[in-house]
N, C-alpha and C. Protein backbone atom coordinates (compact mmCIF):
# COMPACT_ATOMS: atom_id res chain seq x y z
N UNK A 1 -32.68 0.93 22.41
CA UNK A 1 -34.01 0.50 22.04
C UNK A 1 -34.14 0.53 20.51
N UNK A 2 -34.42 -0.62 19.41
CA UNK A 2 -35.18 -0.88 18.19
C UNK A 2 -36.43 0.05 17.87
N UNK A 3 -36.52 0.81 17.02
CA UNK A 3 -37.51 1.27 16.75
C UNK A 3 -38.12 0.57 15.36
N UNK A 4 -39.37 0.31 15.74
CA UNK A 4 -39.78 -0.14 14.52
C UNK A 4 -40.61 1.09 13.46
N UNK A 5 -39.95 1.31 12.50
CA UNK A 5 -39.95 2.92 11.75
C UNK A 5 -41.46 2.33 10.63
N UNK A 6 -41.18 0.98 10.18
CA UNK A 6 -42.36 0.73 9.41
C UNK A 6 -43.90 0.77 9.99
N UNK A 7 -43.78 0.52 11.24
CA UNK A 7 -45.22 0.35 12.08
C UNK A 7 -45.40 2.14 12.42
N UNK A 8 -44.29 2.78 12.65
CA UNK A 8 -44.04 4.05 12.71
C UNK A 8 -45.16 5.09 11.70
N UNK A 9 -44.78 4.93 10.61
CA UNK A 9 -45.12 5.20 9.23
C UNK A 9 -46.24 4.89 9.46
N UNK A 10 -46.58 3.62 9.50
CA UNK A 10 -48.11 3.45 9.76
C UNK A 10 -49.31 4.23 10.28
N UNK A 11 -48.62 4.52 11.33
CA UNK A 11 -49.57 5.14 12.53
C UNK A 11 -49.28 6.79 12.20
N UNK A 12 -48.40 7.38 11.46
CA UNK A 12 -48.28 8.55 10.88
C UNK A 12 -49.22 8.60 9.75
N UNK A 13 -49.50 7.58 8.83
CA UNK A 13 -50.39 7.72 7.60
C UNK A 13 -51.80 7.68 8.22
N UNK A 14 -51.67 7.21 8.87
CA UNK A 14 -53.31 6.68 9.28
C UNK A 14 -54.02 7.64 10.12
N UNK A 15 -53.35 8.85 10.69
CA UNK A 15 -53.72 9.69 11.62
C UNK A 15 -54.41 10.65 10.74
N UNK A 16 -55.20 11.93 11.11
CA UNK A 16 -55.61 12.69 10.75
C UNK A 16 -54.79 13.46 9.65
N UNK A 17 -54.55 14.11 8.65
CA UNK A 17 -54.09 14.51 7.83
C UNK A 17 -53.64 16.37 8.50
N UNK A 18 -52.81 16.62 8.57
CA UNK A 18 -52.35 17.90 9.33
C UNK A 18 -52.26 18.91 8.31
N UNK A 19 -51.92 20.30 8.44
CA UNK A 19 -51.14 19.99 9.95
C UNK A 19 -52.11 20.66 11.16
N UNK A 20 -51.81 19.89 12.19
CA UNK A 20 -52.72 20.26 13.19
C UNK A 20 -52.76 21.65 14.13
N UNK A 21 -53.22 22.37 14.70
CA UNK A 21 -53.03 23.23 14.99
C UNK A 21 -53.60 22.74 16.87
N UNK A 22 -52.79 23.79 17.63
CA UNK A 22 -53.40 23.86 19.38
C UNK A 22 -53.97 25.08 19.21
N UNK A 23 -54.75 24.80 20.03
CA UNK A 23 -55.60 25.71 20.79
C UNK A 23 -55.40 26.23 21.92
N UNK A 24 -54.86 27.10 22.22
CA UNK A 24 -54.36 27.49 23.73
C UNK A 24 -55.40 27.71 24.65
N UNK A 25 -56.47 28.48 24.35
CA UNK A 25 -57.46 28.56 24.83
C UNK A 25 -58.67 27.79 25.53
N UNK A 26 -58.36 26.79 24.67
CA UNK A 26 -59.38 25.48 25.18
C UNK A 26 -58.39 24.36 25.36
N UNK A 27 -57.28 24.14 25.15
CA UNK A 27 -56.46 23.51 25.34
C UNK A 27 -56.64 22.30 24.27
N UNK A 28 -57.01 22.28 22.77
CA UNK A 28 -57.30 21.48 22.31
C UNK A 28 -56.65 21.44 21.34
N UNK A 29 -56.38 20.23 20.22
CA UNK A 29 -55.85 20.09 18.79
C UNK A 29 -57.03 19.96 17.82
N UNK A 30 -57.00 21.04 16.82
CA UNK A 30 -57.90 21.01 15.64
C UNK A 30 -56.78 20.79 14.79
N UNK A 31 -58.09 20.02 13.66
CA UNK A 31 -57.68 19.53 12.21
C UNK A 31 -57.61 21.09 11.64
N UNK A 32 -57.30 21.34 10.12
CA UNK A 32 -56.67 22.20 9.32
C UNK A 32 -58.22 22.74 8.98
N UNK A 33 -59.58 22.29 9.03
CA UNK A 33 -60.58 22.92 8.58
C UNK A 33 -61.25 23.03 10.00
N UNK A 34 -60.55 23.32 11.24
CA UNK A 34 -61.06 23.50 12.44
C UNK A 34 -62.26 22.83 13.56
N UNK A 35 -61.89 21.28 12.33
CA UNK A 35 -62.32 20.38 13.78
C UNK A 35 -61.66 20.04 14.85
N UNK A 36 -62.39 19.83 16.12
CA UNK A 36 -61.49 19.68 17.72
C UNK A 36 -61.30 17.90 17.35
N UNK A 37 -60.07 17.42 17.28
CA UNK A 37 -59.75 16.26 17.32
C UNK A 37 -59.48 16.02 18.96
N UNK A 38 -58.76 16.40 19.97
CA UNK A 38 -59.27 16.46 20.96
C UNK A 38 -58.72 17.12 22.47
N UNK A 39 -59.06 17.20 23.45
CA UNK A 39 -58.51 17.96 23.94
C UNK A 39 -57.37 17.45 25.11
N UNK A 40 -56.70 18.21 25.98
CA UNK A 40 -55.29 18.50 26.71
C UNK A 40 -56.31 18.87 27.93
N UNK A 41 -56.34 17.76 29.00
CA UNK A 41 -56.93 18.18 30.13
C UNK A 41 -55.49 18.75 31.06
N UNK A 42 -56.59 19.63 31.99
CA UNK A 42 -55.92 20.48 33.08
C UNK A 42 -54.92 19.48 34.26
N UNK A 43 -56.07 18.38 34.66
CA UNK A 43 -55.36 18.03 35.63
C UNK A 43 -56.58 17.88 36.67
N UNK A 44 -56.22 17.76 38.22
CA UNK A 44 -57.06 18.16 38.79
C UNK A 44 -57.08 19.28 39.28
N UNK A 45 -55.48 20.02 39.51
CA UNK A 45 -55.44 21.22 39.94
C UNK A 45 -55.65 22.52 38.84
N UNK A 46 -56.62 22.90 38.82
CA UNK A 46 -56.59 24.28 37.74
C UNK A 46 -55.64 25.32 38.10
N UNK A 47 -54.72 25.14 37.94
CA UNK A 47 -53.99 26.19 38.17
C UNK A 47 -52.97 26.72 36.57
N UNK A 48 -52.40 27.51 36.77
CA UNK A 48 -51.69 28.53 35.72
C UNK A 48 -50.18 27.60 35.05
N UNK A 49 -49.78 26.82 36.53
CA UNK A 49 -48.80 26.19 35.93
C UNK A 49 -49.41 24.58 35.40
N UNK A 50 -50.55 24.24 35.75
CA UNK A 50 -51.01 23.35 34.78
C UNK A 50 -51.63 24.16 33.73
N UNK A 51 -52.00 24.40 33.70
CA UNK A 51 -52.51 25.26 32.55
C UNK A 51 -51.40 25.61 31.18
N UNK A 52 -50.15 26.05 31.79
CA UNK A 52 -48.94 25.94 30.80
C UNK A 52 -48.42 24.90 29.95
N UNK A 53 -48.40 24.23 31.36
CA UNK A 53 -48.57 22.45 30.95
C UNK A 53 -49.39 22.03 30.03
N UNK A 54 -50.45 22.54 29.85
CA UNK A 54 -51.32 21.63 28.81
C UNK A 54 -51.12 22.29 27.79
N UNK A 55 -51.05 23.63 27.55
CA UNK A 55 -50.51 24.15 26.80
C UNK A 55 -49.42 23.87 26.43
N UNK A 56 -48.48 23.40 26.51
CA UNK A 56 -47.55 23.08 25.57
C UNK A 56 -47.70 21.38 25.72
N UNK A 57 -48.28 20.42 25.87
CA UNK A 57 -48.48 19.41 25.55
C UNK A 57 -49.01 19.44 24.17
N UNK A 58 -50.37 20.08 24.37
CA UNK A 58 -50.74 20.61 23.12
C UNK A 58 -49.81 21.10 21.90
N UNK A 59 -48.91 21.88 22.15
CA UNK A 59 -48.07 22.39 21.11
C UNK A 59 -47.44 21.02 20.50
N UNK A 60 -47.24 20.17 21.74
CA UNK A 60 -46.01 18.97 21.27
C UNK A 60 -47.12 18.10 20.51
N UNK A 61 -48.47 17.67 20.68
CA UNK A 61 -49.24 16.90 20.25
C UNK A 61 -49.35 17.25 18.54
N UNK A 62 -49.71 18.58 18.22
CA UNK A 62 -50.18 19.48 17.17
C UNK A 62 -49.39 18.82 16.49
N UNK A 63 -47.78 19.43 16.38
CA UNK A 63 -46.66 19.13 16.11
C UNK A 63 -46.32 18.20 15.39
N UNK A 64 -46.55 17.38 16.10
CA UNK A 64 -46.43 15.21 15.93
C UNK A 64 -46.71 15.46 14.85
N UNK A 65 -47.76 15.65 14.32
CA UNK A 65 -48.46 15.40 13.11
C UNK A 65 -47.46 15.60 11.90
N UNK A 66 -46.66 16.71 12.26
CA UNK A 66 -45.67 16.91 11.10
C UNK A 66 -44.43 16.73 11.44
N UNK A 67 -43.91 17.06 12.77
CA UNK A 67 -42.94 16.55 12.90
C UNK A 67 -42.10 14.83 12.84
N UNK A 68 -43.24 13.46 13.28
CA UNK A 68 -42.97 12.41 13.15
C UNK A 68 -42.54 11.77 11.83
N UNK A 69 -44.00 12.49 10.91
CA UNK A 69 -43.40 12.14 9.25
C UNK A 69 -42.22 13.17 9.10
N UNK A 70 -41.45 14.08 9.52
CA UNK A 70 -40.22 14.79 8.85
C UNK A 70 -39.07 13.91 9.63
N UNK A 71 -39.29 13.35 10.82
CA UNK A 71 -38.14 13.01 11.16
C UNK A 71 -37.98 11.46 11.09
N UNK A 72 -38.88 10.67 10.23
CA UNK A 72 -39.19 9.28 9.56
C UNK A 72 -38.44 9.61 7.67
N UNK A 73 -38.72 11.05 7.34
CA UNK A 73 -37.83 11.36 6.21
C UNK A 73 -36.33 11.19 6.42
N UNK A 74 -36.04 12.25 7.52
CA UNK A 74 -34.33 12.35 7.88
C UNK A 74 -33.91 10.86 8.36
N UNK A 75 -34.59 9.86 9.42
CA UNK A 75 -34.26 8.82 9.08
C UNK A 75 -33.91 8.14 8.02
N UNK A 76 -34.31 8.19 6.95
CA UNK A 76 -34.90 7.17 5.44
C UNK A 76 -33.04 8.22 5.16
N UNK A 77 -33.37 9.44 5.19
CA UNK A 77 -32.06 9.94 4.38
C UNK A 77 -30.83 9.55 4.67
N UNK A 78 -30.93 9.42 6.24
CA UNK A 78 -29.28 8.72 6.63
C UNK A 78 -29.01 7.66 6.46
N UNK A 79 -30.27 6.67 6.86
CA UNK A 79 -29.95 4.85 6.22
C UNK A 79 -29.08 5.44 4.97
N UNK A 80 -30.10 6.10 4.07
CA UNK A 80 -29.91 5.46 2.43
C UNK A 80 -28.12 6.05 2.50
N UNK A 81 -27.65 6.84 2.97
CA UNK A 81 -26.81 8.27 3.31
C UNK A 81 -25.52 6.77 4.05
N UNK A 82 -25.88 6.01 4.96
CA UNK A 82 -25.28 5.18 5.46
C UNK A 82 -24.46 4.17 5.11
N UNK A 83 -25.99 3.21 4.31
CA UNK A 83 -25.49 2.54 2.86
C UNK A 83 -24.77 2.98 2.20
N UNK A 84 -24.92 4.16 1.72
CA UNK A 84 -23.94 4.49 0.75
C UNK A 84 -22.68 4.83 1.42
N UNK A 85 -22.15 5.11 2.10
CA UNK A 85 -20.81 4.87 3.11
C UNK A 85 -20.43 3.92 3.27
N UNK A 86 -21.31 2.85 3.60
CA UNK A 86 -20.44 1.61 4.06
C UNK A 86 -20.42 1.07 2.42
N UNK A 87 -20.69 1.06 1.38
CA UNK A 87 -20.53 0.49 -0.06
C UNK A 87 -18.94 1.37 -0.27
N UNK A 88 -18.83 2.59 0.05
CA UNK A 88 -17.35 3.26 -0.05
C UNK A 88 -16.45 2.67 0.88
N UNK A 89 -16.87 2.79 1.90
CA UNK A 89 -15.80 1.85 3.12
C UNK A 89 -15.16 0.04 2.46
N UNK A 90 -16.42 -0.06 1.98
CA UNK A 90 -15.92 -1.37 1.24
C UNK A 90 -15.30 -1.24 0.05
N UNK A 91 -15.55 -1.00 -0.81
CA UNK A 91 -15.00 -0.39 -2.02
C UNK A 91 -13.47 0.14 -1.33
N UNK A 92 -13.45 0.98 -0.75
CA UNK A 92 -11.99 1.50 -0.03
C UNK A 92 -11.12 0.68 0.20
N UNK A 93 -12.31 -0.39 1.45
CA UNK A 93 -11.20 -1.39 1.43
C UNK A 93 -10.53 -2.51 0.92
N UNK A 94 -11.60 -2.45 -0.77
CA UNK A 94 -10.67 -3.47 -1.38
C UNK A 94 -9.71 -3.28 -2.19
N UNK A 95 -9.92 -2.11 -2.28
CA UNK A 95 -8.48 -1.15 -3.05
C UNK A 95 -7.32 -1.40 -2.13
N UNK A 96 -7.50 -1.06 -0.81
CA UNK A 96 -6.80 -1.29 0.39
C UNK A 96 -5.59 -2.77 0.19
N UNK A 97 -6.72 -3.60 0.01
CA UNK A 97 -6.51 -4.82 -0.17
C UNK A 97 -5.45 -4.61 -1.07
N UNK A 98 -6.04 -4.69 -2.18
CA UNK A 98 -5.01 -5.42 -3.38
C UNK A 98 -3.90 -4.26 -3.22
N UNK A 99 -4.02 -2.67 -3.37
CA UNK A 99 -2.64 -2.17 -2.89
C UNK A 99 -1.88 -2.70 -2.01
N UNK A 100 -2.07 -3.22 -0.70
CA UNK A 100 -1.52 -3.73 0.09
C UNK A 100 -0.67 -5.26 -0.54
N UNK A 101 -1.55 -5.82 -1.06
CA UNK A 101 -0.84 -7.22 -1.71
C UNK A 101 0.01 -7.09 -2.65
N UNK A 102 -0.14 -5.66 -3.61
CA UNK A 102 1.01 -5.28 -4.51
C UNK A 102 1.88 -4.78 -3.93
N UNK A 103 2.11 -4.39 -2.77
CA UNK A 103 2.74 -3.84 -1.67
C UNK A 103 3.77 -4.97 -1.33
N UNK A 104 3.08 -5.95 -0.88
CA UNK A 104 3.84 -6.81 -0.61
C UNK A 104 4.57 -7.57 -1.37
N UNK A 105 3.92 -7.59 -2.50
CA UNK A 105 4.67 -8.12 -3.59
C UNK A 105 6.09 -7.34 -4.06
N UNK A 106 5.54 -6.32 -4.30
CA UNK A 106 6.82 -5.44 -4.59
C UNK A 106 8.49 -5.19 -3.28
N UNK A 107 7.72 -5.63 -2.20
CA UNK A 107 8.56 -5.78 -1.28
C UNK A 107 9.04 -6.78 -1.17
N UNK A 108 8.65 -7.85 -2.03
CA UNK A 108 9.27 -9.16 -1.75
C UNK A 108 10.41 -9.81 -3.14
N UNK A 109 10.15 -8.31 -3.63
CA UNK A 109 10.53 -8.93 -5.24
C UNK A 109 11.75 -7.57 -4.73
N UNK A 110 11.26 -6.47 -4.34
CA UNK A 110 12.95 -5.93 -3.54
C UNK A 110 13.74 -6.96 -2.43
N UNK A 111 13.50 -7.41 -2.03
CA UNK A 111 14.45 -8.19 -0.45
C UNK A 111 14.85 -9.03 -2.34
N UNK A 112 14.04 -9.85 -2.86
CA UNK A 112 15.00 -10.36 -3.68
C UNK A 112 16.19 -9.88 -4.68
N UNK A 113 15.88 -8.67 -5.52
CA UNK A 113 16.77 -8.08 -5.90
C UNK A 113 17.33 -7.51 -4.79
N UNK A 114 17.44 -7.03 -4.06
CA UNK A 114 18.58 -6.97 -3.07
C UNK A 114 19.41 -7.77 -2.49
N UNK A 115 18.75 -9.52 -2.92
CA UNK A 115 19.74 -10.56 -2.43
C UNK A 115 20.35 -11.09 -3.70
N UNK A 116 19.91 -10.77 -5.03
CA UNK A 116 20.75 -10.84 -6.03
C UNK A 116 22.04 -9.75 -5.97
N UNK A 117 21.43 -8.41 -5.63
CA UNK A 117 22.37 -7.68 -5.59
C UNK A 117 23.66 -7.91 -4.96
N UNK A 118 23.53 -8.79 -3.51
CA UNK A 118 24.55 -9.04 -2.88
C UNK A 118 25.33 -10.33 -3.26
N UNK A 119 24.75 -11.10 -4.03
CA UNK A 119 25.42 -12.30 -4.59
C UNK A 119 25.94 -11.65 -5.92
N UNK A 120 25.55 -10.74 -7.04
CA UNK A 120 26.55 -9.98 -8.03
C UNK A 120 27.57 -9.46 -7.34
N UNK A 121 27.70 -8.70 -6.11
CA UNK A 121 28.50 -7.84 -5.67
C UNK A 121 29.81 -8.64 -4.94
N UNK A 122 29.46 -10.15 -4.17
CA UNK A 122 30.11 -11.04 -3.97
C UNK A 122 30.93 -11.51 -4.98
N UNK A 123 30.00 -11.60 -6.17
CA UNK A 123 30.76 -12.33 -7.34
C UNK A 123 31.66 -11.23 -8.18
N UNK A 124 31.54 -10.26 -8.34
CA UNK A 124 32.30 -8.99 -8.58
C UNK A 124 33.57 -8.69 -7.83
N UNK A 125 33.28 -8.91 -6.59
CA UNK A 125 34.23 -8.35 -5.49
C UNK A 125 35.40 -9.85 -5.98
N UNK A 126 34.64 -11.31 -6.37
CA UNK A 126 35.52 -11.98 -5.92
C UNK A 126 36.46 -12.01 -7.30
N UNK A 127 35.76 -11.51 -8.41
CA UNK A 127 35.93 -11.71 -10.00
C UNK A 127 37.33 -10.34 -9.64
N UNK A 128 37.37 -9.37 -9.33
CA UNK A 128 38.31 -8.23 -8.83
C UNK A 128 39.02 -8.34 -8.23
N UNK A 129 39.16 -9.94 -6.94
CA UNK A 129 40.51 -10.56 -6.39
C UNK A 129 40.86 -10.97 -7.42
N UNK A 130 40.81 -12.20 -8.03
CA UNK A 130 40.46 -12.98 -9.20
C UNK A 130 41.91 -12.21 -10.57
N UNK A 131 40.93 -10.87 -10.61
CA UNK A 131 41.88 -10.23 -11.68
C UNK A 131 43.57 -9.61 -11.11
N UNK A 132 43.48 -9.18 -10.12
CA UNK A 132 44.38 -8.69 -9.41
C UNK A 132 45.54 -9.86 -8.92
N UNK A 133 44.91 -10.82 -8.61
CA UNK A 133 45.63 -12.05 -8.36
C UNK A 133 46.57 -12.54 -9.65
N UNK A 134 45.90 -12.61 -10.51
CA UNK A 134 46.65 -12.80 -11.72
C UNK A 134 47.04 -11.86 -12.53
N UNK A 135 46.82 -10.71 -12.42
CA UNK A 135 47.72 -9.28 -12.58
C UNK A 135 49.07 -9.61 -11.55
N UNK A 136 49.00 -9.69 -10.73
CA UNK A 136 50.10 -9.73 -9.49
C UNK A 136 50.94 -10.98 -10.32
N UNK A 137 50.70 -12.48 -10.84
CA UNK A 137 51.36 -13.64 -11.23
C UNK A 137 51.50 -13.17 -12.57
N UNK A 138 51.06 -12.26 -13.55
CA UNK A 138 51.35 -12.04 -14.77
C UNK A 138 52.91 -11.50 -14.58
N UNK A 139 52.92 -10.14 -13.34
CA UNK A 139 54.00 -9.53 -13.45
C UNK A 139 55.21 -10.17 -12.59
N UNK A 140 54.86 -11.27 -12.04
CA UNK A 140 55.98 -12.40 -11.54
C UNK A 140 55.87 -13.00 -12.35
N UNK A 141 55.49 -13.18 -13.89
CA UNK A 141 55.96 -14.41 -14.68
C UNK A 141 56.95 -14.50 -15.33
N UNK A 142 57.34 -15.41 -16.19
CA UNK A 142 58.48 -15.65 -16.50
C UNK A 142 58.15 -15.00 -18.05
N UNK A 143 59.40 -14.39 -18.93
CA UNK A 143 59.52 -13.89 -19.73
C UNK A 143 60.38 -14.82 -20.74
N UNK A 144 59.77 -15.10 -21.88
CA UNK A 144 60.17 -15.93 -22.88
C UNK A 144 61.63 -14.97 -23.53
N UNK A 145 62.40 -15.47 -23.54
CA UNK A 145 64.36 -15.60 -24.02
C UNK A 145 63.63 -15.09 -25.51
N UNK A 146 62.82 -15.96 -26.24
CA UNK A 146 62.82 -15.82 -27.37
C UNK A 146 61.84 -14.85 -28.04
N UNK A 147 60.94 -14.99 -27.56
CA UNK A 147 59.91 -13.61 -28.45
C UNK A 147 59.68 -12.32 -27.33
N UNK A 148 59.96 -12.83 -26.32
CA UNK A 148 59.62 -11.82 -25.46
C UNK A 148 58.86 -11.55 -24.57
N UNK A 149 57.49 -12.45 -25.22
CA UNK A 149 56.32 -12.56 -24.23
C UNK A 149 56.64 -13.23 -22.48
N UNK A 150 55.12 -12.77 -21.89
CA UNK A 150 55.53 -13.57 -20.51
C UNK A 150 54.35 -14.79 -20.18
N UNK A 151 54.82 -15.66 -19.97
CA UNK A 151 53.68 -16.66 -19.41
C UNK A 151 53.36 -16.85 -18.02
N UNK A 152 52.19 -16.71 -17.65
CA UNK A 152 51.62 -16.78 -16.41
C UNK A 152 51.27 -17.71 -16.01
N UNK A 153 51.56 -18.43 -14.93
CA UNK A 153 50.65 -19.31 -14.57
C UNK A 153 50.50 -19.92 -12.85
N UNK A 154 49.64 -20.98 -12.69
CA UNK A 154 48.94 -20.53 -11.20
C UNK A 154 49.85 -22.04 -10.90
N UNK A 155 49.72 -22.79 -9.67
CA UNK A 155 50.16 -23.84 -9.20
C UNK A 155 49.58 -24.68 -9.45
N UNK A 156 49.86 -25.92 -10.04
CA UNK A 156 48.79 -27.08 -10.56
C UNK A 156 49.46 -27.45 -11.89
N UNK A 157 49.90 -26.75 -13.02
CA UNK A 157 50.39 -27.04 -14.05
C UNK A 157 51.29 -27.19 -14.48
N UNK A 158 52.01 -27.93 -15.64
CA UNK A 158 53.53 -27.10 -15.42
C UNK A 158 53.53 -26.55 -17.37
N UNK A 159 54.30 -25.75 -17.28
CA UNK A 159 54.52 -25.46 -18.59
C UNK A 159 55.85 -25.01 -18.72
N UNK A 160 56.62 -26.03 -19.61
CA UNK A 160 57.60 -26.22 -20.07
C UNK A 160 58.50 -25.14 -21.51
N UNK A 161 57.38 -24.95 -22.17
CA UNK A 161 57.66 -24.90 -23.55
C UNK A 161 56.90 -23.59 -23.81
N UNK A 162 57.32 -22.56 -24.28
CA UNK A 162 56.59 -21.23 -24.68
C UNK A 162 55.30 -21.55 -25.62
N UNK A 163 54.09 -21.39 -25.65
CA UNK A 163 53.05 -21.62 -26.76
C UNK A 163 53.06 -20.77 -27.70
N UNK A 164 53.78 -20.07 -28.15
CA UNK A 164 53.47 -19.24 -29.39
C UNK A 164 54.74 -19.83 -29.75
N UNK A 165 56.01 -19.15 -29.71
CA UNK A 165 57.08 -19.89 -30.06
C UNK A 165 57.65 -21.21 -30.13
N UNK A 166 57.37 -21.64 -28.99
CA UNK A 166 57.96 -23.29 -28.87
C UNK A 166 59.23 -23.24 -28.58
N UNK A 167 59.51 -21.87 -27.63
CA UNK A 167 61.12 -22.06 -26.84
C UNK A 167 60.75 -22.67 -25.57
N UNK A 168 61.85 -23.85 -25.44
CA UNK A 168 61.62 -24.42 -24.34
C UNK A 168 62.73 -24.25 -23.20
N UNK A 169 63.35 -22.93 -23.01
CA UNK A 169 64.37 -22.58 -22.66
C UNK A 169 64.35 -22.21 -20.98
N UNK A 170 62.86 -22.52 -20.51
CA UNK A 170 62.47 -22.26 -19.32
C UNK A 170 63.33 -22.21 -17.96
N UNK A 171 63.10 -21.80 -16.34
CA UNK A 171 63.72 -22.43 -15.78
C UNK A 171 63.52 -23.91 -15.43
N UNK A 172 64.36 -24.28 -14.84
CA UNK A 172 64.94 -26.04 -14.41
C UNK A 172 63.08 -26.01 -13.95
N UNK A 173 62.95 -27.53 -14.58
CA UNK A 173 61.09 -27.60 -13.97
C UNK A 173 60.20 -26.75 -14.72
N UNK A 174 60.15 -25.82 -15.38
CA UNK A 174 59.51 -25.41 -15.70
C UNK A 174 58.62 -24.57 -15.18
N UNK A 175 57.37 -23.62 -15.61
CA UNK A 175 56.12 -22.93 -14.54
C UNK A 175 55.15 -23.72 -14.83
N UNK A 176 54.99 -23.33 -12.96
CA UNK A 176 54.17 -24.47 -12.83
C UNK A 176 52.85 -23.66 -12.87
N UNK A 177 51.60 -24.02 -13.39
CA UNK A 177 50.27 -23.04 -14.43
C UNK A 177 49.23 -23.78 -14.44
N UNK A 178 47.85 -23.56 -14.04
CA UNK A 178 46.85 -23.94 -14.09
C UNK A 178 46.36 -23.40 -15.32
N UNK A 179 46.67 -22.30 -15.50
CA UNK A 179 46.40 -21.85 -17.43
C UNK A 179 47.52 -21.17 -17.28
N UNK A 180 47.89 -20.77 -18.76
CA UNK A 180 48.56 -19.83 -18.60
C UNK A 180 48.08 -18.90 -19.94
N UNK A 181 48.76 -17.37 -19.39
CA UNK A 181 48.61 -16.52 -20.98
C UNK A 181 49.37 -15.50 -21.18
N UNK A 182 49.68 -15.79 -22.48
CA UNK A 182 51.15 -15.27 -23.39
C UNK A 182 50.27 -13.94 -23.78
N UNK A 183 51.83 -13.12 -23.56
CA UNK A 183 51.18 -11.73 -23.76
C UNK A 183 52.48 -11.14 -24.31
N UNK A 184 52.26 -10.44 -25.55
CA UNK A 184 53.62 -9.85 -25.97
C UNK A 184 54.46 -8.63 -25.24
N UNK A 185 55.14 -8.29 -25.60
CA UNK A 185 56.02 -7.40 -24.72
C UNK A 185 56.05 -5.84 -25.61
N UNK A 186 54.89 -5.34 -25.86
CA UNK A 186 54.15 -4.22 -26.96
C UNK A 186 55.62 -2.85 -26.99
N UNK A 187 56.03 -3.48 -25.79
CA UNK A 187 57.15 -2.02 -25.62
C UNK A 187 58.55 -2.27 -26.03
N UNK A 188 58.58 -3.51 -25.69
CA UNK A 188 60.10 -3.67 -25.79
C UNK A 188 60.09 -3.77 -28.28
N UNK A 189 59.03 -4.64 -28.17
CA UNK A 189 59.11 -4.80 -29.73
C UNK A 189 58.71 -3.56 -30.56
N UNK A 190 58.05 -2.61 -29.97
CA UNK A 190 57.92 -1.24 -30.34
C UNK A 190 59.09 -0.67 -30.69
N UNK A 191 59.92 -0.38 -29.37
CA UNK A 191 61.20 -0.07 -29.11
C UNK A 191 61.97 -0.94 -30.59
N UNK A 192 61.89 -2.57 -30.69
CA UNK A 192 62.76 -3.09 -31.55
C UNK A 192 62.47 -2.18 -33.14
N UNK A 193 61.29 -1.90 -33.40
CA UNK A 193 60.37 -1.47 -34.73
C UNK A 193 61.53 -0.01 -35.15
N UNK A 194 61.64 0.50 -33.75
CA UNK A 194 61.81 1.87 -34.34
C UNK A 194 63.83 1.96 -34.29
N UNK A 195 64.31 0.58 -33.71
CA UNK A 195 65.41 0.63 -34.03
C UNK A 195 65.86 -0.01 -35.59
């Protein structure tokens, strides 16, 4: 059920000004300077338990007077008490919000560095065959007669002729080299230095 609290108010202002007092005795409600505003009939049966009865009707009537305006206050306090909750609930949840969207953002900008990560680590892993592969063809290469160095090279090329020296003393055909690279022989000419 809707209560309408403004028509409420109304009929609280407009009443006698309290606080009211019962009368047990006559079964009546007086105003505060002891006029009978009015009375709490018996019933038809006069008896003790009507009589209680009106007696505390009375108490509840008296009452009204102050109790309706106190509990039209505690109303007014929880609205306002309410409002102000749901302005935090909102407020909460737009914090909610945008944490959540930086949330997601930040999760989406990890899955990506994590898929860079795996394309560096691809390209690393393959850059580390890569070196090893031609570590492995450096130390199968052929060693120049004349300075010493060794030239490396992959299938695809041929190289005939030493590039630093210009000994062309190779085997029959030549190596065959997609690049190649001359590297001196630091030990053996060391070795020559100190003879």
């Amino acid at each position: 059920m809707s209560l309408d609290f403004d028509a409420i108010r109304e009929r609280a202002a407009a009443a006698t000004p309290g606080p009211w007092t019962a009368d047990h005795e006559w079964c009546q409600i007086n105003t505060p300077d002891g006029r009978r505003l009015f009375e709490v009939l018996l019933g038809d049966n006069d008896t003790r338990e009507n009589a209680q009865q009106a007696i505390a009707d009375a108490e509840f009537v008296a009452h009204a007077n102050q109790d309706v305006p106190a509990l039209l206050a505690e109303v007014a306090s929880l609205t306002a008490e309410l409002e102000q909750m749901k302005q935090v609930v909102a407020a909460a949840r737009s914090v909610f919000e945008v944490e959540h969207r930086r949330a997601e953002k930040a999760e989406a900008e990890q899955d990506r560095l994590r898929a860079d990560l795996d394309i560096a680590t691809v390209k690393l892993n393959a850059h580390e065959r890569h070196n090893r592969e031609l570590r492995a063809e450096y130390e199968q290469g052929v060693t120049c007669a004349c300075c010493g160095g060794k030239v490396m090279g992959r299938e695809g090329h041929v190289i005939k002729v030493c590039p630093i020296c210009g000994f062309d003393n190779f085997p029959e055909g030549g190596v065959h080299a997609a690049y190649y690279i001359h590297m001196l022989d630091h030990e053996r000419r060391g070795k020559g230095k100190e003879e």
